[in-house]
PDB file of N, CA and C in Angstrom:
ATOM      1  N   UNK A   1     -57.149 143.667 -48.234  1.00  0.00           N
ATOM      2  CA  UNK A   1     -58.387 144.383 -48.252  1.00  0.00           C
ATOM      3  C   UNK A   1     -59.486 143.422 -48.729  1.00  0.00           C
ATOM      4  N   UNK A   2     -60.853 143.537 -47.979  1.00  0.00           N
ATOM      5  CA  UNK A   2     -61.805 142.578 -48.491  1.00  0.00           C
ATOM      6  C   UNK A   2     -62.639 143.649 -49.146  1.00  0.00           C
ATOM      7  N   UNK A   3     -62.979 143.112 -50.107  1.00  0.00           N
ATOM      8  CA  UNK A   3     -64.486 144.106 -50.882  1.00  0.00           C
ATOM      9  C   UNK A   3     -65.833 143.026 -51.070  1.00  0.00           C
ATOM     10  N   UNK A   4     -66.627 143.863 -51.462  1.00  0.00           N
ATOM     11  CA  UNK A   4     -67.910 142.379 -51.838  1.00  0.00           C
ATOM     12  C   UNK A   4     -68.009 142.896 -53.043  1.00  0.00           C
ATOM     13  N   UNK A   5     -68.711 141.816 -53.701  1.00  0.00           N
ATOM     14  CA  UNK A   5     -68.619 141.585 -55.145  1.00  0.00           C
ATOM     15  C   UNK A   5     -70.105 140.847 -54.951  1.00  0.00           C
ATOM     16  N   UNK A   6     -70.379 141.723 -56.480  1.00  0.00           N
ATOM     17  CA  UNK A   6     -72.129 140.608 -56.366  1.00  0.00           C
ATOM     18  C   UNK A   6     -72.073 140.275 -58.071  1.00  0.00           C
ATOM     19  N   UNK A   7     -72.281 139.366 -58.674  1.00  0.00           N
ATOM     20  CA  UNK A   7     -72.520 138.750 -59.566  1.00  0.00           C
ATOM     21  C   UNK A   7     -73.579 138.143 -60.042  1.00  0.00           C
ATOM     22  N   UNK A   8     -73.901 138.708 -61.181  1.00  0.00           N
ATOM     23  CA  UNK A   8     -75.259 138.214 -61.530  1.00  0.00           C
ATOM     24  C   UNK A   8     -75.117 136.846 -62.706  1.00  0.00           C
ATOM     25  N   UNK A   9     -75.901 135.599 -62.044  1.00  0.00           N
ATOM     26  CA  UNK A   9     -75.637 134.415 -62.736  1.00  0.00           C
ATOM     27  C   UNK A   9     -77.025 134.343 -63.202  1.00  0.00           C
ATOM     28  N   UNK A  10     -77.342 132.932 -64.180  1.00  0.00           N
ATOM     29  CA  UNK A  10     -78.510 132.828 -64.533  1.00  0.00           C
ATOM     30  C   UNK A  10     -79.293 131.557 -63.867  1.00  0.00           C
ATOM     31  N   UNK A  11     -80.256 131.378 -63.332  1.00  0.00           N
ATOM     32  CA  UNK A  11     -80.460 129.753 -62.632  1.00  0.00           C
ATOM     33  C   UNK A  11     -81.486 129.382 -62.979  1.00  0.00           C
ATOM     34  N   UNK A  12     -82.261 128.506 -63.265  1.00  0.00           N
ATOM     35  CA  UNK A  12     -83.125 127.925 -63.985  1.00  0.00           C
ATOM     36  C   UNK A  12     -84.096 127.520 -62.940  1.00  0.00           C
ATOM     37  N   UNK A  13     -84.662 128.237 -62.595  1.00  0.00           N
ATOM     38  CA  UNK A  13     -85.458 128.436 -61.026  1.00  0.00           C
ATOM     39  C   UNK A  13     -87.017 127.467 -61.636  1.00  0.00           C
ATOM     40  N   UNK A  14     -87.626 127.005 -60.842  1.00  0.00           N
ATOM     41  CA  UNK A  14     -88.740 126.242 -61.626  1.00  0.00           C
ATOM     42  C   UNK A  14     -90.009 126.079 -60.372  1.00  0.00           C
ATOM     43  N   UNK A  15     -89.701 126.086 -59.338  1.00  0.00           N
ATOM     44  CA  UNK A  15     -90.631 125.757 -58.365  1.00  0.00           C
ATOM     45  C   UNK A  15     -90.493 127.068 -57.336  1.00  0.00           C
ATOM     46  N   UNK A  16     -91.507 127.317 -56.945  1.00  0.00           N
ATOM     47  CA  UNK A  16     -91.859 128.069 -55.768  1.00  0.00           C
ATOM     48  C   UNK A  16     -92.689 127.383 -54.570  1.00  0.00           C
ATOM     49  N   UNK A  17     -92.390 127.386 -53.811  1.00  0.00           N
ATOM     50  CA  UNK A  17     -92.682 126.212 -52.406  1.00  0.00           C
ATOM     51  C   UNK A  17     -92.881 127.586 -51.402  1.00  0.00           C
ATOM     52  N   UNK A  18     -94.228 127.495 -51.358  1.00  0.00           N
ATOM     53  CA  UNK A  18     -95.345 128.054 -50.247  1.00  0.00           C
ATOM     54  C   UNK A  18     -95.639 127.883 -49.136  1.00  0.00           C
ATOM     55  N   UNK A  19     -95.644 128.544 -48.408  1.00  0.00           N
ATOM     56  CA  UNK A  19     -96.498 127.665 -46.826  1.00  0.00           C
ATOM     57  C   UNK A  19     -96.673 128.839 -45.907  1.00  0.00           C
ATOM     58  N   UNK A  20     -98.079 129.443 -46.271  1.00  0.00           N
ATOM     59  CA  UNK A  20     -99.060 130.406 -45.702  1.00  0.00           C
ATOM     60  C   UNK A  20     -99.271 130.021 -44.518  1.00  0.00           C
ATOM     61  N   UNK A  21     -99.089 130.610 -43.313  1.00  0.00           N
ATOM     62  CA  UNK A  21    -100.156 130.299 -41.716  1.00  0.00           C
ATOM     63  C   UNK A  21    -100.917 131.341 -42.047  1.00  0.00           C
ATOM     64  N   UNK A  22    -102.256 130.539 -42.031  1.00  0.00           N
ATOM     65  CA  UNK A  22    -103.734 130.516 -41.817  1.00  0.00           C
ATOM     66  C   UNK A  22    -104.030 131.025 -40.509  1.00  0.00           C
ATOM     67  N   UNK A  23    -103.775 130.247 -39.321  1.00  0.00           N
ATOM     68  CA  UNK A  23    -103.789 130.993 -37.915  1.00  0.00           C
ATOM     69  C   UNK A  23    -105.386 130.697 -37.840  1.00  0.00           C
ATOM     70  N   UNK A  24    -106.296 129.713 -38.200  1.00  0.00           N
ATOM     71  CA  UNK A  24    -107.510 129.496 -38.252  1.00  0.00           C
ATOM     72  C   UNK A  24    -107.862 130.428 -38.455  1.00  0.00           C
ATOM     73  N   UNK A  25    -107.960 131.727 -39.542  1.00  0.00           N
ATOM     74  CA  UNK A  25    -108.905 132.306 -40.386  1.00  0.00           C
ATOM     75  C   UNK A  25    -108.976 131.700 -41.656  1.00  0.00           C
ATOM     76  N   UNK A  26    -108.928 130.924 -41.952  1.00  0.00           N
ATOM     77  CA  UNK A  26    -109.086 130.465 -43.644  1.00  0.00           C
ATOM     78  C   UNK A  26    -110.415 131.289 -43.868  1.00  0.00           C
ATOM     79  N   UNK A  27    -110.599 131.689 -44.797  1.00  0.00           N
ATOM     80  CA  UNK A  27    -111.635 132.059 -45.759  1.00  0.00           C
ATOM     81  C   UNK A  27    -111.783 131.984 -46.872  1.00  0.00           C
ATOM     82  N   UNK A  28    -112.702 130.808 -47.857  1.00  0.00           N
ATOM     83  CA  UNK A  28    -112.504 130.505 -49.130  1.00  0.00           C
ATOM     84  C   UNK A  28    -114.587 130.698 -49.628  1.00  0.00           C
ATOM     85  N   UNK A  29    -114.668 130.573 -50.517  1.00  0.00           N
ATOM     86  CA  UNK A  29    -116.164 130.008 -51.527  1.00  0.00           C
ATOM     87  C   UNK A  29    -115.795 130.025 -52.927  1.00  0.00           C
ATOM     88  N   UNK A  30    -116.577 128.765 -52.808  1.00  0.00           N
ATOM     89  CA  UNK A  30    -117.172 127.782 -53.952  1.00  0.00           C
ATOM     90  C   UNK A  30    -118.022 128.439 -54.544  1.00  0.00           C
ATOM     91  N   UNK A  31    -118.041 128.372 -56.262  1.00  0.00           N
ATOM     92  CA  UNK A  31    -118.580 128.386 -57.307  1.00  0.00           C
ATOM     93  C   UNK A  31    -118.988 127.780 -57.746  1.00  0.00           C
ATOM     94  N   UNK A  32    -119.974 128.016 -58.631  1.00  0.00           N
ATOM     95  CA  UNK A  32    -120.638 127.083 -60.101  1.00  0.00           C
ATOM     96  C   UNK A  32    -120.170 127.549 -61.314  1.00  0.00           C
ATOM     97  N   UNK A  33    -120.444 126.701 -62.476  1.00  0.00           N
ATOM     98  CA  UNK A  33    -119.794 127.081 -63.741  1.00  0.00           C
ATOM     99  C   UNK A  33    -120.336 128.372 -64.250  1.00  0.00           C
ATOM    100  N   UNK A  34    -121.228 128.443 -63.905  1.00  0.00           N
ATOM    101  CA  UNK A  34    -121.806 129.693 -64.003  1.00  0.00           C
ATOM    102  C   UNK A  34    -121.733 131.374 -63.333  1.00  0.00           C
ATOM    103  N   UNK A  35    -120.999 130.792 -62.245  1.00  0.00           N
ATOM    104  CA  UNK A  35    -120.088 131.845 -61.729  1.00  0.00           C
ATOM    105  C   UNK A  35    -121.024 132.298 -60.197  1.00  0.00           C
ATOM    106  N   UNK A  36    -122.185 131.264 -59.827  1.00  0.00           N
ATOM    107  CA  UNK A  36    -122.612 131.652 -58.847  1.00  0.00           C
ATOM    108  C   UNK A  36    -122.214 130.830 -57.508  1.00  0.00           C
ATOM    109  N   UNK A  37    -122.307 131.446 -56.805  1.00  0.00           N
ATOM    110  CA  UNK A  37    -121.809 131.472 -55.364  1.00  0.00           C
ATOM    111  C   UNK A  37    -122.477 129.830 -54.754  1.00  0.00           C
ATOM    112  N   UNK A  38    -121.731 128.708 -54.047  1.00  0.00           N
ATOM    113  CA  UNK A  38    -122.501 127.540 -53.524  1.00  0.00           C
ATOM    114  C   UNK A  38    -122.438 128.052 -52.202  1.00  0.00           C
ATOM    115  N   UNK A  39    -121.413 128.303 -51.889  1.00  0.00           N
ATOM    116  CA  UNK A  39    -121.030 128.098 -50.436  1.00  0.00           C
ATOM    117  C   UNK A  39    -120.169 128.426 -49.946  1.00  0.00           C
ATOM    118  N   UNK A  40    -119.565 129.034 -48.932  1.00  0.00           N
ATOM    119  CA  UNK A  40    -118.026 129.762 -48.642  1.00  0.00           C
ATOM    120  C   UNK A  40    -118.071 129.390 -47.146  1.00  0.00           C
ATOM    121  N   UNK A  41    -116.958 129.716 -46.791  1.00  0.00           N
ATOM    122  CA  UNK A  41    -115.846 129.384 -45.418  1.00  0.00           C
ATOM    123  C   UNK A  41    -115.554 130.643 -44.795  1.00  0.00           C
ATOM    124  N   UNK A  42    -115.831 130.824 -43.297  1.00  0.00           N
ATOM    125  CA  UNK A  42    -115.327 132.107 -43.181  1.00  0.00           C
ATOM    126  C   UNK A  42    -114.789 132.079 -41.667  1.00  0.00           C
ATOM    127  N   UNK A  43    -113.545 132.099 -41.558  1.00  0.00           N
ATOM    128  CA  UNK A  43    -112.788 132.021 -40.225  1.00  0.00           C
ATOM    129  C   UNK A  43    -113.024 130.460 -39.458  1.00  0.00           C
ATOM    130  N   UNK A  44    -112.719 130.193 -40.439  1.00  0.00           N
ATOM    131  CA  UNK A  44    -112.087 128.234 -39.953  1.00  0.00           C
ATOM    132  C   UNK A  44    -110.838 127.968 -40.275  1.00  0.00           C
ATOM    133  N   UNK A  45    -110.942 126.791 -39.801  1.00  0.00           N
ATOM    134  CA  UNK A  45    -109.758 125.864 -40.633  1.00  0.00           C
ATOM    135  C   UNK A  45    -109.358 125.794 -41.832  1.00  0.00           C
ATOM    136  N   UNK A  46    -108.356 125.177 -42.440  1.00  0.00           N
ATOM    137  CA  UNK A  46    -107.923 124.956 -43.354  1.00  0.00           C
ATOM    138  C   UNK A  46    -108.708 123.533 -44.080  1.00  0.00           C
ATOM    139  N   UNK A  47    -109.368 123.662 -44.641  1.00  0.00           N
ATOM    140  CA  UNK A  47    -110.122 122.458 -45.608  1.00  0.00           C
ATOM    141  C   UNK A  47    -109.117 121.201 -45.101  1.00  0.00           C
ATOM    142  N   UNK A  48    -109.946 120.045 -45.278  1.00  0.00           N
ATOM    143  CA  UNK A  48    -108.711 118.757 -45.332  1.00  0.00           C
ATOM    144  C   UNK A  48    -108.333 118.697 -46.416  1.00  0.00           C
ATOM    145  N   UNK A  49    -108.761 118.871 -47.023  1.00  0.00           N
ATOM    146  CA  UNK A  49    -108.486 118.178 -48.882  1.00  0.00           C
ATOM    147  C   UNK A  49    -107.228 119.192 -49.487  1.00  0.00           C
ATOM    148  N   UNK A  50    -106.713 120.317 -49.191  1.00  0.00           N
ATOM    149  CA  UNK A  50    -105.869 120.672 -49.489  1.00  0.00           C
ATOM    150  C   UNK A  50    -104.445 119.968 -49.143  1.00  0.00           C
ATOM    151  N   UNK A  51    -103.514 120.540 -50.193  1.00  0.00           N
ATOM    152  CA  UNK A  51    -102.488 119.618 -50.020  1.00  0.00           C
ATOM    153  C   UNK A  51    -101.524 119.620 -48.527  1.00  0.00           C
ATOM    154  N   UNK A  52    -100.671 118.822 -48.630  1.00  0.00           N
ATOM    155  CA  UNK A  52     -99.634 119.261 -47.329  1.00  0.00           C
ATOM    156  C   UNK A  52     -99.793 118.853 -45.948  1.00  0.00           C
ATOM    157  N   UNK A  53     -99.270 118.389 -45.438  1.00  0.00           N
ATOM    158  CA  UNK A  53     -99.665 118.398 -43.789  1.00  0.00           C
ATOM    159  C   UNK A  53     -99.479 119.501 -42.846  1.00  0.00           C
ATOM    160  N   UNK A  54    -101.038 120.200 -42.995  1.00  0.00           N
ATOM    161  CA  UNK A  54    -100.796 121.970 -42.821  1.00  0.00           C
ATOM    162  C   UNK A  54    -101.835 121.577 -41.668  1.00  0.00           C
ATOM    163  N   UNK A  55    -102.021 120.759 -40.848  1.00  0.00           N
ATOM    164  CA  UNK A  55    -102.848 120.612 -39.743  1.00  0.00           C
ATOM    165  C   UNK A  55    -103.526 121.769 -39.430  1.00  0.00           C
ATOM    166  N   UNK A  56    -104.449 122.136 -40.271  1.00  0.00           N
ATOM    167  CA  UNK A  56    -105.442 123.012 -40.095  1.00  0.00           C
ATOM    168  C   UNK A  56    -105.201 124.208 -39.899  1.00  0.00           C
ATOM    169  N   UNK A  57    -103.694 124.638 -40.140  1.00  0.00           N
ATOM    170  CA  UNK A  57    -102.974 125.918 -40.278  1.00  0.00           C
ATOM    171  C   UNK A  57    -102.661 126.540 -41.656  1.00  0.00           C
ATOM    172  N   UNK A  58    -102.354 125.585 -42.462  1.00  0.00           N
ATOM    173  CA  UNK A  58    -101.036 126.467 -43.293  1.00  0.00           C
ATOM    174  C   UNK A  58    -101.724 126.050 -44.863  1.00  0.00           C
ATOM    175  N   UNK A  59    -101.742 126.316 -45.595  1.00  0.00           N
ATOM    176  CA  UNK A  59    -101.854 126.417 -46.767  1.00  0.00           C
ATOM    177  C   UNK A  59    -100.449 126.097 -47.600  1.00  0.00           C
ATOM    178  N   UNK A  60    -100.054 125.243 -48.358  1.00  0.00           N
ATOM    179  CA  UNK A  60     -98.827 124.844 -48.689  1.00  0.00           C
ATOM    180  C   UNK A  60     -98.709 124.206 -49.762  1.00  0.00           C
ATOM    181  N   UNK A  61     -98.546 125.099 -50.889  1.00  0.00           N
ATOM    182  CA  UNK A  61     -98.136 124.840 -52.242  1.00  0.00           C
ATOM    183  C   UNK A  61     -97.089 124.916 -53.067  1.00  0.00           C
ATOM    184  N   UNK A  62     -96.705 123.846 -54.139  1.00  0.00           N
ATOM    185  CA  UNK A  62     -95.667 123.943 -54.328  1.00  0.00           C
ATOM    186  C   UNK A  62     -96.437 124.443 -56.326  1.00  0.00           C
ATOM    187  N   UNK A  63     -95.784 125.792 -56.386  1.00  0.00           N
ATOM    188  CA  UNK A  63     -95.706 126.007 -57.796  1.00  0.00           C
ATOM    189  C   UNK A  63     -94.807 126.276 -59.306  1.00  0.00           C
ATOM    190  N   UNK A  64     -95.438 125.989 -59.742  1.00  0.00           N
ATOM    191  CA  UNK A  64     -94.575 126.002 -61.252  1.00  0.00           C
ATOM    192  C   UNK A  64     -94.672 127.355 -61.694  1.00  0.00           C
ATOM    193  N   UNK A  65     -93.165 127.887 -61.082  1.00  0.00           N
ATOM    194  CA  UNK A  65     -92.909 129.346 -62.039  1.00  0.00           C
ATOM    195  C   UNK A  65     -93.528 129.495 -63.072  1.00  0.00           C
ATOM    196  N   UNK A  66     -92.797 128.477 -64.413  1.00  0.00           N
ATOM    197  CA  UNK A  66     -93.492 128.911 -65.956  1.00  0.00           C
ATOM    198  C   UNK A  66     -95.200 128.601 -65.853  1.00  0.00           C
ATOM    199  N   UNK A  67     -95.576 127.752 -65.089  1.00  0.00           N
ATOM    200  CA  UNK A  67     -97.211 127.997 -65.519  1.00  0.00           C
ATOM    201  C   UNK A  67     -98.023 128.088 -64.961  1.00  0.00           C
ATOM    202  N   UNK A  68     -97.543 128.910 -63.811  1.00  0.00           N
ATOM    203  CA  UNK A  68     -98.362 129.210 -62.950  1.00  0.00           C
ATOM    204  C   UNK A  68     -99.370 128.126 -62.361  1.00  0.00           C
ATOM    205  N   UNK A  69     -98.835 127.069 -62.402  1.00  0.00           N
ATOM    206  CA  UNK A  69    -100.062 125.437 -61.866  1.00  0.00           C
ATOM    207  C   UNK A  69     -99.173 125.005 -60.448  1.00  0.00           C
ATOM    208  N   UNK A  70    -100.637 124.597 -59.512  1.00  0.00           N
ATOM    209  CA  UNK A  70    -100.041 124.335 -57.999  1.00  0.00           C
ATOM    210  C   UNK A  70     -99.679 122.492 -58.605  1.00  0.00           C
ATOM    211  N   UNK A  71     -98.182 122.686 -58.253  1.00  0.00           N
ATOM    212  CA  UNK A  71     -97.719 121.265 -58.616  1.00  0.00           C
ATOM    213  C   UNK A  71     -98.449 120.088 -57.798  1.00  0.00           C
ATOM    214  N   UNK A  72     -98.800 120.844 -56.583  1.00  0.00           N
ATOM    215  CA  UNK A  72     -99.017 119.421 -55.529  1.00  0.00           C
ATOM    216  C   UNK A  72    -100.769 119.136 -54.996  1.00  0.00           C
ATOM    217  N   UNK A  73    -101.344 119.665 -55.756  1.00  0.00           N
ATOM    218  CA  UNK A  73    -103.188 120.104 -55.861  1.00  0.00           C
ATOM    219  C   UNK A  73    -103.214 118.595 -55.732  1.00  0.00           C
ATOM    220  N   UNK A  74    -103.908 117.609 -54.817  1.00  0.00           N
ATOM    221  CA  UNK A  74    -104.613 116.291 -55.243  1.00  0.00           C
ATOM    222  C   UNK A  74    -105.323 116.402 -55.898  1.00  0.00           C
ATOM    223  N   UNK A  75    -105.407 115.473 -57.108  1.00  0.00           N
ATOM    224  CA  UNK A  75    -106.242 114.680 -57.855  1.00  0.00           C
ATOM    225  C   UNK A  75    -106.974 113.690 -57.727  1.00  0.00           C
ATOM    226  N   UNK A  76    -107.105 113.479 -56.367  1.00  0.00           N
ATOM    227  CA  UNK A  76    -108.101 112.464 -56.201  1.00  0.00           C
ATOM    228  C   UNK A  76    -108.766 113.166 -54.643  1.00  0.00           C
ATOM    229  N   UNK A  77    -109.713 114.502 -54.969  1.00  0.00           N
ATOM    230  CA  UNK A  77    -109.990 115.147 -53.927  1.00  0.00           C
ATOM    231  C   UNK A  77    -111.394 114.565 -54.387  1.00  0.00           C
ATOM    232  N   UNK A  78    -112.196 114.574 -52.937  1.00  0.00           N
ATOM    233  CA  UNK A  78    -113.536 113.614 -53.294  1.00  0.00           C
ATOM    234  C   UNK A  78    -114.825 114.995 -53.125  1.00  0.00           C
ATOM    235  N   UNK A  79    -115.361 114.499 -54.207  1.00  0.00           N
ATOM    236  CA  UNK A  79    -116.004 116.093 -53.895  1.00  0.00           C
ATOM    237  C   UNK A  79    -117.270 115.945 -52.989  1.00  0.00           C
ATOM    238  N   UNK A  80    -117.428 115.134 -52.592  1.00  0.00           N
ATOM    239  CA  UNK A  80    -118.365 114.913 -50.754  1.00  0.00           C
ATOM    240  C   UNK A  80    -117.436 115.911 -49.916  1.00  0.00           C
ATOM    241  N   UNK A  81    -116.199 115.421 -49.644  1.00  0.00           N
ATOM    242  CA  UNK A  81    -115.235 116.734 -48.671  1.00  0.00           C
ATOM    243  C   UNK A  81    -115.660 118.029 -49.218  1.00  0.00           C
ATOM    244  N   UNK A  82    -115.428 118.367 -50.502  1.00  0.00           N
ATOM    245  CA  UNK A  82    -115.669 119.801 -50.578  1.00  0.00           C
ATOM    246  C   UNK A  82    -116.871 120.709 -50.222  1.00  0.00           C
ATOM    247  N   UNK A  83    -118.117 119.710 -50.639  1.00  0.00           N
ATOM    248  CA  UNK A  83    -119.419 119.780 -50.269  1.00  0.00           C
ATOM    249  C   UNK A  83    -119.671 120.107 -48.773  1.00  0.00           C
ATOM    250  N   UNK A  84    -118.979 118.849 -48.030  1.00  0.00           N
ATOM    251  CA  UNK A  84    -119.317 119.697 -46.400  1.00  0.00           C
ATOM    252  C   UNK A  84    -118.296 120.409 -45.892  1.00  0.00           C
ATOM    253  N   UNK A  85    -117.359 120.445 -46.368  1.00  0.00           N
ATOM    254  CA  UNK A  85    -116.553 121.672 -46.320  1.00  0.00           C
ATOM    255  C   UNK A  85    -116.902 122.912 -46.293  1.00  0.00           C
ATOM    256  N   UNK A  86    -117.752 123.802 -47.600  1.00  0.00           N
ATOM    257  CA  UNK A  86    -117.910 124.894 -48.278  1.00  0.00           C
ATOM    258  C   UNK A  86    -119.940 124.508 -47.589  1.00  0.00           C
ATOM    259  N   UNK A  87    -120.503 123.751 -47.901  1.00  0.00           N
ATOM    260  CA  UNK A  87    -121.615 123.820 -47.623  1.00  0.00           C
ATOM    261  C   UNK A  87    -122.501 122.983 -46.684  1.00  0.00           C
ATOM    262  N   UNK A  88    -122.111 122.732 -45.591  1.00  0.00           N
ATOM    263  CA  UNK A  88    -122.364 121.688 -44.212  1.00  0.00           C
ATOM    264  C   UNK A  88    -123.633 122.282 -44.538  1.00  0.00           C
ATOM    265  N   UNK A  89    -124.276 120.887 -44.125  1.00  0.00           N
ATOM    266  CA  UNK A  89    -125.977 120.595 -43.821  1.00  0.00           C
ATOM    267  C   UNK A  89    -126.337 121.387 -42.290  1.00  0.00           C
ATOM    268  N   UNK A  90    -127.481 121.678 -42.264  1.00  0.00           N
ATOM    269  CA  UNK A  90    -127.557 122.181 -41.301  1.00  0.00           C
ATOM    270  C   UNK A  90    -128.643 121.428 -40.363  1.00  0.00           C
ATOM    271  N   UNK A  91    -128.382 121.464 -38.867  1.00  0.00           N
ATOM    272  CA  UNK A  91    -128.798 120.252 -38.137  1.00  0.00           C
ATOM    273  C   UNK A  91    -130.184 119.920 -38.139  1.00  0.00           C
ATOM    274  N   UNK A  92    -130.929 118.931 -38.110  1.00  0.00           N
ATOM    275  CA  UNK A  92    -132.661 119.499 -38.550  1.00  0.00           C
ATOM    276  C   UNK A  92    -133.003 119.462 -36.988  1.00  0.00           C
ATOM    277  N   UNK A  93    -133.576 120.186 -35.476  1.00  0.00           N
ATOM    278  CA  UNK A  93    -133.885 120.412 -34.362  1.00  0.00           C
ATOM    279  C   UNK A  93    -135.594 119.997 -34.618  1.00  0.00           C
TER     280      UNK A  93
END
């Protein structure tokens, strides 16, 4: 006779590994320290400066269960990208 059996073990789980399709709606905005609005994104791409090779699809983070921090965020994101990212100049005609 076979039965199933489920057992509860303990595992020391530490990362959660993400990867959202976007489907080109990304929608994000930028803040000031002050909590006001610079500039936002609405049904584009996926920013370059985010992590991952999510070719303009996917959103893909890897996080730390205990502290809630995206392990794989670059640190050397240039904030010119974010600027025309969130707030492109607009063409002068």
């Amino acid at each position: 006779m076979e039965i199933e059996q489920y057992k509860k073990i303990k595992v020391d789980a530490k990362i959660l590994k993400m990867h959202i399709k976007i489907s080109d709606r990304f929608s994000g905005s930028l803040f000031d320290a002050q909590g006001e609005l610079i500039g936002s994104i609405d049904d584009e791409y996926v920013p370059s400066f985010f992590p991952g090779e999510h070719f303009g699809d996917y959103l893909i983070f890897d996080i730390n269960i205990d502290t809630g921090q995206i392990m794989n965020w670059p640190t050397d994101i240039n904030p010119r990208d974010v600027q025309e990212q969130f707030c492109p100049r607009e063409d002068d005609d």
